[in-house]
Protein backbone atom coordinates (compact mmCIF):
# COMPACT_ATOMS: atom_id res chain seq x y z
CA UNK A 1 22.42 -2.31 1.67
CA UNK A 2 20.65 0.71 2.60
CA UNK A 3 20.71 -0.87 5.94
CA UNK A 4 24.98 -0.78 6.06
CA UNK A 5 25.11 2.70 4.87
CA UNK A 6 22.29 4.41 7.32
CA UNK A 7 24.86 2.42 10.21
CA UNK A 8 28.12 3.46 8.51
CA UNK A 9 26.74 7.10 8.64
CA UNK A 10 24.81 7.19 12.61
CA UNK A 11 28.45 5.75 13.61
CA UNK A 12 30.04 8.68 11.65
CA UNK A 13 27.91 10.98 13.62
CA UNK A 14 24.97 11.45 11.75
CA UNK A 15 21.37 11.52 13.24
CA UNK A 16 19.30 8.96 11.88
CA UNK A 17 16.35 10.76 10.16
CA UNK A 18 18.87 12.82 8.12
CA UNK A 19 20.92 9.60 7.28
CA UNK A 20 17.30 7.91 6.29
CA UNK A 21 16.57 11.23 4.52
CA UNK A 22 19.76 11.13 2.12
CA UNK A 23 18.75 7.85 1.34
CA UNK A 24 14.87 8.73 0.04
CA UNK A 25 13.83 6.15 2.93
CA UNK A 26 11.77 6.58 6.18
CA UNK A 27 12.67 5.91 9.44
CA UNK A 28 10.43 3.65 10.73
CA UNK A 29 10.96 1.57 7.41
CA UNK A 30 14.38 1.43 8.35
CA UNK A 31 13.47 0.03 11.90
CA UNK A 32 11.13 -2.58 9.92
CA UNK A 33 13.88 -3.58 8.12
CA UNK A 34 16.10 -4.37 11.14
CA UNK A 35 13.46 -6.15 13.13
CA UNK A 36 13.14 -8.25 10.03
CA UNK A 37 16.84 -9.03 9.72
CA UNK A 38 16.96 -10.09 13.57
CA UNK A 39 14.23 -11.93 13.64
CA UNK A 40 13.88 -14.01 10.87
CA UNK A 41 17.64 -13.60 9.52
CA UNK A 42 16.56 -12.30 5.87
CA UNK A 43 14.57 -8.91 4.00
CA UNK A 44 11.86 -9.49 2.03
CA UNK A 45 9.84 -7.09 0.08
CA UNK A 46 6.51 -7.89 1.53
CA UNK A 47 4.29 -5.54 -0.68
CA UNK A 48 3.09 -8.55 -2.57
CA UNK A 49 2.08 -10.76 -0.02
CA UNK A 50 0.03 -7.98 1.20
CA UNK A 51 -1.76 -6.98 -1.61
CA UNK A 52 -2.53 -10.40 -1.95
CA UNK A 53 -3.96 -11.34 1.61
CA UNK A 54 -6.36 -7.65 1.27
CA UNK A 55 -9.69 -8.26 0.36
CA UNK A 56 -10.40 -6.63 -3.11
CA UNK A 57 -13.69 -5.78 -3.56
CA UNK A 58 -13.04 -4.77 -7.43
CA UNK A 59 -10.51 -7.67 -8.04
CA UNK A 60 -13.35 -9.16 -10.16
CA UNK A 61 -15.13 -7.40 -13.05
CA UNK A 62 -18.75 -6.69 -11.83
CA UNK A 63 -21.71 -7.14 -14.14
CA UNK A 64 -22.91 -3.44 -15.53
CA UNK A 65 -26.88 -2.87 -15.35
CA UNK A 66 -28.55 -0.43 -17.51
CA UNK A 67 -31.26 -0.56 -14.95
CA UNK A 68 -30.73 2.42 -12.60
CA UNK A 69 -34.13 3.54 -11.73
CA UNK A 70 -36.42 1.19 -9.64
CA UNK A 71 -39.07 0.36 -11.92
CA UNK A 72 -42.17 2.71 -10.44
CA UNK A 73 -40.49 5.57 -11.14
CA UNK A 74 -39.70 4.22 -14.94
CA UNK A 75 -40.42 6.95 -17.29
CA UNK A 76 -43.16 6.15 -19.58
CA UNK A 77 -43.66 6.76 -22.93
CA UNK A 78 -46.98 7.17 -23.06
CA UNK A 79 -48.18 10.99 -22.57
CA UNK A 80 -50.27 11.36 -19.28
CA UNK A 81 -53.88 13.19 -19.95
């Protein structure tokens, strides 16, 4: 859709960035979305497949340790003399 209007509105005489600009999109997504639709014949939103092919560190709850100083330099609670 946004596709038909950004065309309707370069063949009207607009410049392309300001067409993509009315329409809150940029550019270069616009030329994604054409490549798309010529080579493969349909849009997708791909956002999803993305996030799921990227390696998430944090996808999986990491265990929490309470133990944050290495143990030599433990404090000790006995008082040195």
């Amino acid at each position: 859709m946004a596709i038909n209007f950004s065309e309707e509105a370069i063949a009207a005489g607009a410049r392309r960035c300001k067409a993509c600009a009315v329409l809150a999109i940029d550019v270069r997504m616009l030329q994604r979305w054409k490549k798309e639709l010529q080579e493969e014949n349909k849009l997708e939103d791909q956002r999803k497949v993305a996030a799921a092919e990227r390696d998430t560190p944090f996808a999986t709850p990491q265990p929490i340790s309470n133990n944050f100083l290495p143990a030599e330099a433990s404090i000790s609670t006995k008082r040195g003399r």
